[in-house]
Protein backbone atom coordinates (compact mmCIF):
# COMPACT_ATOMS: atom_id res chain seq x y z
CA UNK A 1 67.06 112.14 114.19
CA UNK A 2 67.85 113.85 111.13
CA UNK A 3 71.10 113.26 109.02
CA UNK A 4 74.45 115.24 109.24
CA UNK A 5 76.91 116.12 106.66
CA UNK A 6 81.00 114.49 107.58
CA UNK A 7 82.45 117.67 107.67
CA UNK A 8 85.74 116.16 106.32
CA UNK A 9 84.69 113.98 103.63
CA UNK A 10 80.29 115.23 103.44
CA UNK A 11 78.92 112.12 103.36
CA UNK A 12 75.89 111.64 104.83
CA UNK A 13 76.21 110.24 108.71
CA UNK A 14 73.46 109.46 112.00
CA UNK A 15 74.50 111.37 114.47
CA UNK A 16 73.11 109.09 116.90
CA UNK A 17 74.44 106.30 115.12
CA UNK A 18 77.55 103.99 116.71
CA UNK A 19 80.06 106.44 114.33
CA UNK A 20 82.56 108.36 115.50
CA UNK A 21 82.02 111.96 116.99
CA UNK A 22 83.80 114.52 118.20
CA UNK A 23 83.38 117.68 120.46
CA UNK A 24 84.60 120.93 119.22
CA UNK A 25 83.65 124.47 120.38
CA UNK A 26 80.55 123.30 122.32
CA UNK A 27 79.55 121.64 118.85
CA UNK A 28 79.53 117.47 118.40
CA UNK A 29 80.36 116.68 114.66
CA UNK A 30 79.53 113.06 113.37
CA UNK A 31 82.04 111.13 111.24
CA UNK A 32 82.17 108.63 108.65
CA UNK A 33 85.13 106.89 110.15
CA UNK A 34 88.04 107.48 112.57
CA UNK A 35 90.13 108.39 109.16
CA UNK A 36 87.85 111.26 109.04
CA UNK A 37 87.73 112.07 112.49
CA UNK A 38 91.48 112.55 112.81
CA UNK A 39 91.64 114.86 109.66
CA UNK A 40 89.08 117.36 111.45
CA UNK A 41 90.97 116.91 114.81
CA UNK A 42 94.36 118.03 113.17
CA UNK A 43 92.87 120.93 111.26
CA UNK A 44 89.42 121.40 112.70
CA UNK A 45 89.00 124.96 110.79
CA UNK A 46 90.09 123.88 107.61
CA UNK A 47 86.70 121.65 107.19
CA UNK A 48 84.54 124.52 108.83
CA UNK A 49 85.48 127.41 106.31
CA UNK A 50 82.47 128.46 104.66
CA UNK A 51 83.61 127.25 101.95
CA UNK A 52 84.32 123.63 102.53
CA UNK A 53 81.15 123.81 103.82
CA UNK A 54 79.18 125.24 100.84
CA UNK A 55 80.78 122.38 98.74
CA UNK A 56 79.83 119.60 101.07
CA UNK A 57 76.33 120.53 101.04
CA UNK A 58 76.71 121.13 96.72
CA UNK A 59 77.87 117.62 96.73
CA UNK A 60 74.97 116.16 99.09
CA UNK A 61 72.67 118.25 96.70
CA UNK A 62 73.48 116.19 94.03
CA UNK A 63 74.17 112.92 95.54
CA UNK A 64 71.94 110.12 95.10
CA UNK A 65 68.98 109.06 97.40
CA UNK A 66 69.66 106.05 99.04
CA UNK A 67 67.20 103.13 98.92
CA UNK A 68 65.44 101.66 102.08
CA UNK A 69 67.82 98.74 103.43
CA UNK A 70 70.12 99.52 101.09
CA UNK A 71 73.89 98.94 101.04
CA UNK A 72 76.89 100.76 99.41
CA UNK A 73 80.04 99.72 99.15
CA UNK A 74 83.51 100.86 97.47
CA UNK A 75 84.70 98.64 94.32
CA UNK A 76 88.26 98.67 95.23
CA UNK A 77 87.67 98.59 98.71
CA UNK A 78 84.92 95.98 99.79
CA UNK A 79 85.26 96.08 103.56
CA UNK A 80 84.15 99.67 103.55
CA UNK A 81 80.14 98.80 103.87
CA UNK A 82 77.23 102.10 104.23
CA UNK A 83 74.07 102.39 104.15
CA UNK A 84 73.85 105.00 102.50
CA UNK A 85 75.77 106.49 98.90
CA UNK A 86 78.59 108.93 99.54
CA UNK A 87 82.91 108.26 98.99
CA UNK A 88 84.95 105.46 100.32
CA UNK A 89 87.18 106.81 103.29
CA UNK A 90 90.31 105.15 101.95
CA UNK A 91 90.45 106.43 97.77
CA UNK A 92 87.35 108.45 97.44
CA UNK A 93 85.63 106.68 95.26
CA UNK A 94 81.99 106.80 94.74
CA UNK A 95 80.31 104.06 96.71
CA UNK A 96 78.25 102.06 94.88
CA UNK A 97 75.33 99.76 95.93
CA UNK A 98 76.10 96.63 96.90
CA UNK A 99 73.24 95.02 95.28
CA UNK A 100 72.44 96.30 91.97
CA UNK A 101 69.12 98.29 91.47
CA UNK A 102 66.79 98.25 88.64
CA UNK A 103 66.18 101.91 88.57
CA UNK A 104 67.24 104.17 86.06
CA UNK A 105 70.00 106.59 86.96
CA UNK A 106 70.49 109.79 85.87
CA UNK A 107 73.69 108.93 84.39
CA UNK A 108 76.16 111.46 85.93
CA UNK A 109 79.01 109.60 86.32
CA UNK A 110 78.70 107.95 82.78
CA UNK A 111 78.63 111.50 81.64
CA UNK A 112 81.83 112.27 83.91
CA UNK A 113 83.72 109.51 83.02
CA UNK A 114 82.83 109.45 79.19
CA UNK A 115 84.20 113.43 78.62
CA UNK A 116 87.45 111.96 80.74
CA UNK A 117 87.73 109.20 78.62
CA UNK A 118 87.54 111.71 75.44
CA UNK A 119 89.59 114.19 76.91
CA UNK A 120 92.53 111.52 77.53
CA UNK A 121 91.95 110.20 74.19
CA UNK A 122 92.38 112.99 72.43
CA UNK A 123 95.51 114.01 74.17
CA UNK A 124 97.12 110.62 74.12
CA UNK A 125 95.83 109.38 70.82
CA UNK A 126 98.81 111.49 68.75
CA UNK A 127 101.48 110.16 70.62
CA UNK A 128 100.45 106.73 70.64
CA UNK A 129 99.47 106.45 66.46
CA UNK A 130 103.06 108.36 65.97
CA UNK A 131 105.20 105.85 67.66
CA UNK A 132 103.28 102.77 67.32
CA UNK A 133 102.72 103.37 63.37
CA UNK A 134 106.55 104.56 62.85
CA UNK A 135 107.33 101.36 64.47
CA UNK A 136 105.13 99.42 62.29
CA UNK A 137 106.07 101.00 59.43
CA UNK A 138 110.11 100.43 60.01
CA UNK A 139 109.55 96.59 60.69
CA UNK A 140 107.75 95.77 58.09
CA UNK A 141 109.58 97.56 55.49
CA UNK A 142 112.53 95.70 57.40
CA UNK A 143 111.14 92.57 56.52
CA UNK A 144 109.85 93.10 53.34
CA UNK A 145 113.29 94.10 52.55
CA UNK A 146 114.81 91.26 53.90
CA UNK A 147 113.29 88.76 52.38
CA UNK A 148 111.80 89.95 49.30
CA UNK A 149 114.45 91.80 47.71
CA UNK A 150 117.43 90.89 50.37
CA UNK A 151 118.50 94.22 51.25
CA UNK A 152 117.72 96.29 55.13
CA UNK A 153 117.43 99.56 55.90
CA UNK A 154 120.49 100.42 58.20
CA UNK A 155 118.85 102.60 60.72
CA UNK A 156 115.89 100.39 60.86
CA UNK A 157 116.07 98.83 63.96
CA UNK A 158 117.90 102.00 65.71
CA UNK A 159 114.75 104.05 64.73
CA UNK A 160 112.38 100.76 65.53
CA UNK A 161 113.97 100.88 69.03
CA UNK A 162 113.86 104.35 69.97
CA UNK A 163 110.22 104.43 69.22
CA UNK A 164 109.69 101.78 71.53
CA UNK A 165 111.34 103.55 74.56
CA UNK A 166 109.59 106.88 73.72
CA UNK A 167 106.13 105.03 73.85
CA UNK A 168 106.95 103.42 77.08
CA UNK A 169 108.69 105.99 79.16
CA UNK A 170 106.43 108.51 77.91
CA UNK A 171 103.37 106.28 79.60
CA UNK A 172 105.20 105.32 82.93
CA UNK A 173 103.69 108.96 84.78
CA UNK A 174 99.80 107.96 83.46
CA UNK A 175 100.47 104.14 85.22
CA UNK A 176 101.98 106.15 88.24
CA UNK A 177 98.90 108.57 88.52
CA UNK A 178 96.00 105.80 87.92
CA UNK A 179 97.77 103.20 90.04
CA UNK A 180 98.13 100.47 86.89
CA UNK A 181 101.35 99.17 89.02
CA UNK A 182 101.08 95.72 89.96
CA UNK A 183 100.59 95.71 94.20
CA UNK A 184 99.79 93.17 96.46
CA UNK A 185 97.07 94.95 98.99
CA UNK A 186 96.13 92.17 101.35
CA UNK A 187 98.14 93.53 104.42
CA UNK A 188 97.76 96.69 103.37
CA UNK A 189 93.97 96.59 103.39
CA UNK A 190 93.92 95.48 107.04
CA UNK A 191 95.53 98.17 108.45
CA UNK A 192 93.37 101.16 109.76
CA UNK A 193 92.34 104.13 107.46
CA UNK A 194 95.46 106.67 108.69
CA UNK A 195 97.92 103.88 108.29
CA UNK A 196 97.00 103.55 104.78
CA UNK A 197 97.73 107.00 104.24
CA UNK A 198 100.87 107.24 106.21
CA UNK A 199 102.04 103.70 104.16
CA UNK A 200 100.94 105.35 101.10
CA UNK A 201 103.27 108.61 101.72
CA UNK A 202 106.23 106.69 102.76
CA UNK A 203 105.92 104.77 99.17
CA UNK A 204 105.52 107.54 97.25
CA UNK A 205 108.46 109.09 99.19
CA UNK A 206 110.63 106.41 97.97
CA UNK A 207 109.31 106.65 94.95
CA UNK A 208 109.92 110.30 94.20
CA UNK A 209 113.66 109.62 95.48
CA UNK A 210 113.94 107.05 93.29
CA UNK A 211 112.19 108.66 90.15
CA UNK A 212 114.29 111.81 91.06
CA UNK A 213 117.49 110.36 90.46
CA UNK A 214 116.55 108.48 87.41
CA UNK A 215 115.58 111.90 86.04
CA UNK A 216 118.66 113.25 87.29
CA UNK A 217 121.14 110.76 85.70
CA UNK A 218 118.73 110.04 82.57
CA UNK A 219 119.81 114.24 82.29
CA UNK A 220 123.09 113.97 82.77
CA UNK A 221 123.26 111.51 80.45
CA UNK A 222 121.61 113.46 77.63
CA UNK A 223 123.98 116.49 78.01
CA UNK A 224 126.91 113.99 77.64
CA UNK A 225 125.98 111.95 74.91
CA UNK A 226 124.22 115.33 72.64
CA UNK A 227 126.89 115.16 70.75
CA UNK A 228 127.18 111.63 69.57
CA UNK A 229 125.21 110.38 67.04
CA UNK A 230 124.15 107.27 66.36
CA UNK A 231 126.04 105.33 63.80
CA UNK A 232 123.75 104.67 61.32
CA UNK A 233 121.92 107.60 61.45
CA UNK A 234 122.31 111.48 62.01
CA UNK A 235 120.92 112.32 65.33
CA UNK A 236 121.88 112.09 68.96
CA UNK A 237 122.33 108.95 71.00
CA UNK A 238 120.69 111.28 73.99
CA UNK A 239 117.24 110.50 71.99
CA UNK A 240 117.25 107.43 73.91
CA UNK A 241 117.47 109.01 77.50
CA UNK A 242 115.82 111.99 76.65
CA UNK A 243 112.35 110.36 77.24
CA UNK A 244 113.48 108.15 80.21
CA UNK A 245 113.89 111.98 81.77
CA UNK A 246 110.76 113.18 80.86
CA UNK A 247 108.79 110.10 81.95
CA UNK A 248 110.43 110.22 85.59
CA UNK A 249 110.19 114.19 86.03
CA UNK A 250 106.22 113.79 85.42
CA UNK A 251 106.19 110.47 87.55
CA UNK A 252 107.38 112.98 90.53
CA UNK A 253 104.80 115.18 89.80
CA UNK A 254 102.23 112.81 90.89
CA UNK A 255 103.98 111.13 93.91
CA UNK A 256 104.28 114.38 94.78
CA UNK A 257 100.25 114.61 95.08
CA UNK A 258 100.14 111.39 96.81
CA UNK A 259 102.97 112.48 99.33
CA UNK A 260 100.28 115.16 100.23
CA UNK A 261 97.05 113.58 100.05
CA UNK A 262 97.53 110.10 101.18
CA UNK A 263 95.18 109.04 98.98
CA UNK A 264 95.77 106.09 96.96
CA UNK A 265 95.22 106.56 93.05
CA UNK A 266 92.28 105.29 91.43
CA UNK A 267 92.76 102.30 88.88
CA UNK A 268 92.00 103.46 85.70
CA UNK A 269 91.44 107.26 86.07
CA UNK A 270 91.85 109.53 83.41
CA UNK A 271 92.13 112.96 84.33
């Protein structure tokens, strides 16, 4: 029997195979997995709009052929096992095979991820040469100072320090969004596909709440302290908490996204 398209997800699925299916309108749809299943049962004409379904069958256009006997599996998520290419059901990654072929491949994804990879550079490269060379800079004129000639710069290590949080803070939302947290998912891994999502928004719920008053009191605190300058150096204290706000306004942002998806990030994505 031929192949069907997931409506939910468009991977590739046997309709007579031992997957899930479900009736709907005197129709039978095949599923990838129960995670899949459930989506389509909550909001069955969501995934048949003409245009959900003109992208599924883009994105089985371009999809790889699988090989005979094949097997594809998900690098952050090994249990999920197919036999044939498509996206893991829990983070939507590509699946990849699980024994590497020989064959040359066209190279789209290297293509993908190399123009994300250029894109983020680009964007973060400024930031990170500003701070990290001001901070070398200030140092080691510090300590050539010190102990060459015995003298220090006064607002060295205030300018040294407020670097420092600037460069962090500012890189707490891109950890948040690719998932570069440190997380123990052995239990988590167990559980079925829909609790993953449902443990996933309840995180990211408590996450926003607590990101949300950070930002709140990190602004508060820059209003109040505006006027007070540091005292070796003529600008505001609030310098210091003004990136702490920023950092934890754009961290909501992206719990935000995972509140509504349920989709855990993916380590190391760019854009």
């Amino acid at each position: 029997m031929a192949l069907t398209l997931d409506p939910v997800c468009g991977m590739e699925v046997d309709p007579a195979g031992a997957g899930p299916r479900l009736e709907h309108d005197g129709r039978t749809y095949a599923f990838c997995c129960d995670g899949c299943m459930n989506l389509f049962k909550a909001e069955p004409a969501k995934f048949l709009a003409p245009s959900a379904r003109s992208g599924h069958a883009a994105h089985a256009a371009r999809a790889p052929h699988s090989q005979p006997g094949a097997k594809y599996t998900c690098p952050m998520h090994p249990e999920v096992v197919r036999d044939r290419p498509g996206s893991c059901p829990i983070c939507g990654m590509a699946l990849e095979p699980v024994t590497p072929s020989l064959q040359e491949e066209d190279g789209a994804k290297l293509k993908d991820m190399t123009r994300r990879f250029w894109i983020g550079a680009v964007l973060a490269a400024p930031l990170l040469l500003a701070a990290m060379s001001g901070m070398v800079a200030v140092v080691s004129a510090q300590v050539l100072l010190r102990y060459g000639f015995n003298a220090s710069l006064d607002w060295g290590e205030d300018i040294a320090r407020m670097l420092f949080v600037w460069s962090i803070f500012l890189a707490v939302p891109l950890g948040v969004k690719t998932g570069a947290h440190i997380g123990i998912e052995l239990l988590v891994r167990a559980l079925p596909d829909d609790a993953q999502r449902w443990l996933t928004r309840l995180t990211a719920l408590f996450s926003t709440i607590l990101m949300g008053v950070v930002c709140a009191q990190a602004g508060m605190l820059v209003l109040e302290q505006w006027d007070e300058n540091l005292p070796t150096l003529d600008v505001p204290v609030a310098l210091f908490m003004l990136p702490v706000c920023i950092g934890a306004g754009h961290s909501v942002l992206h719990l935000l996204g995972l509140i509504a998806s349920g989709t855990p990030p993916q380590r190391g994505a760019l854009a």
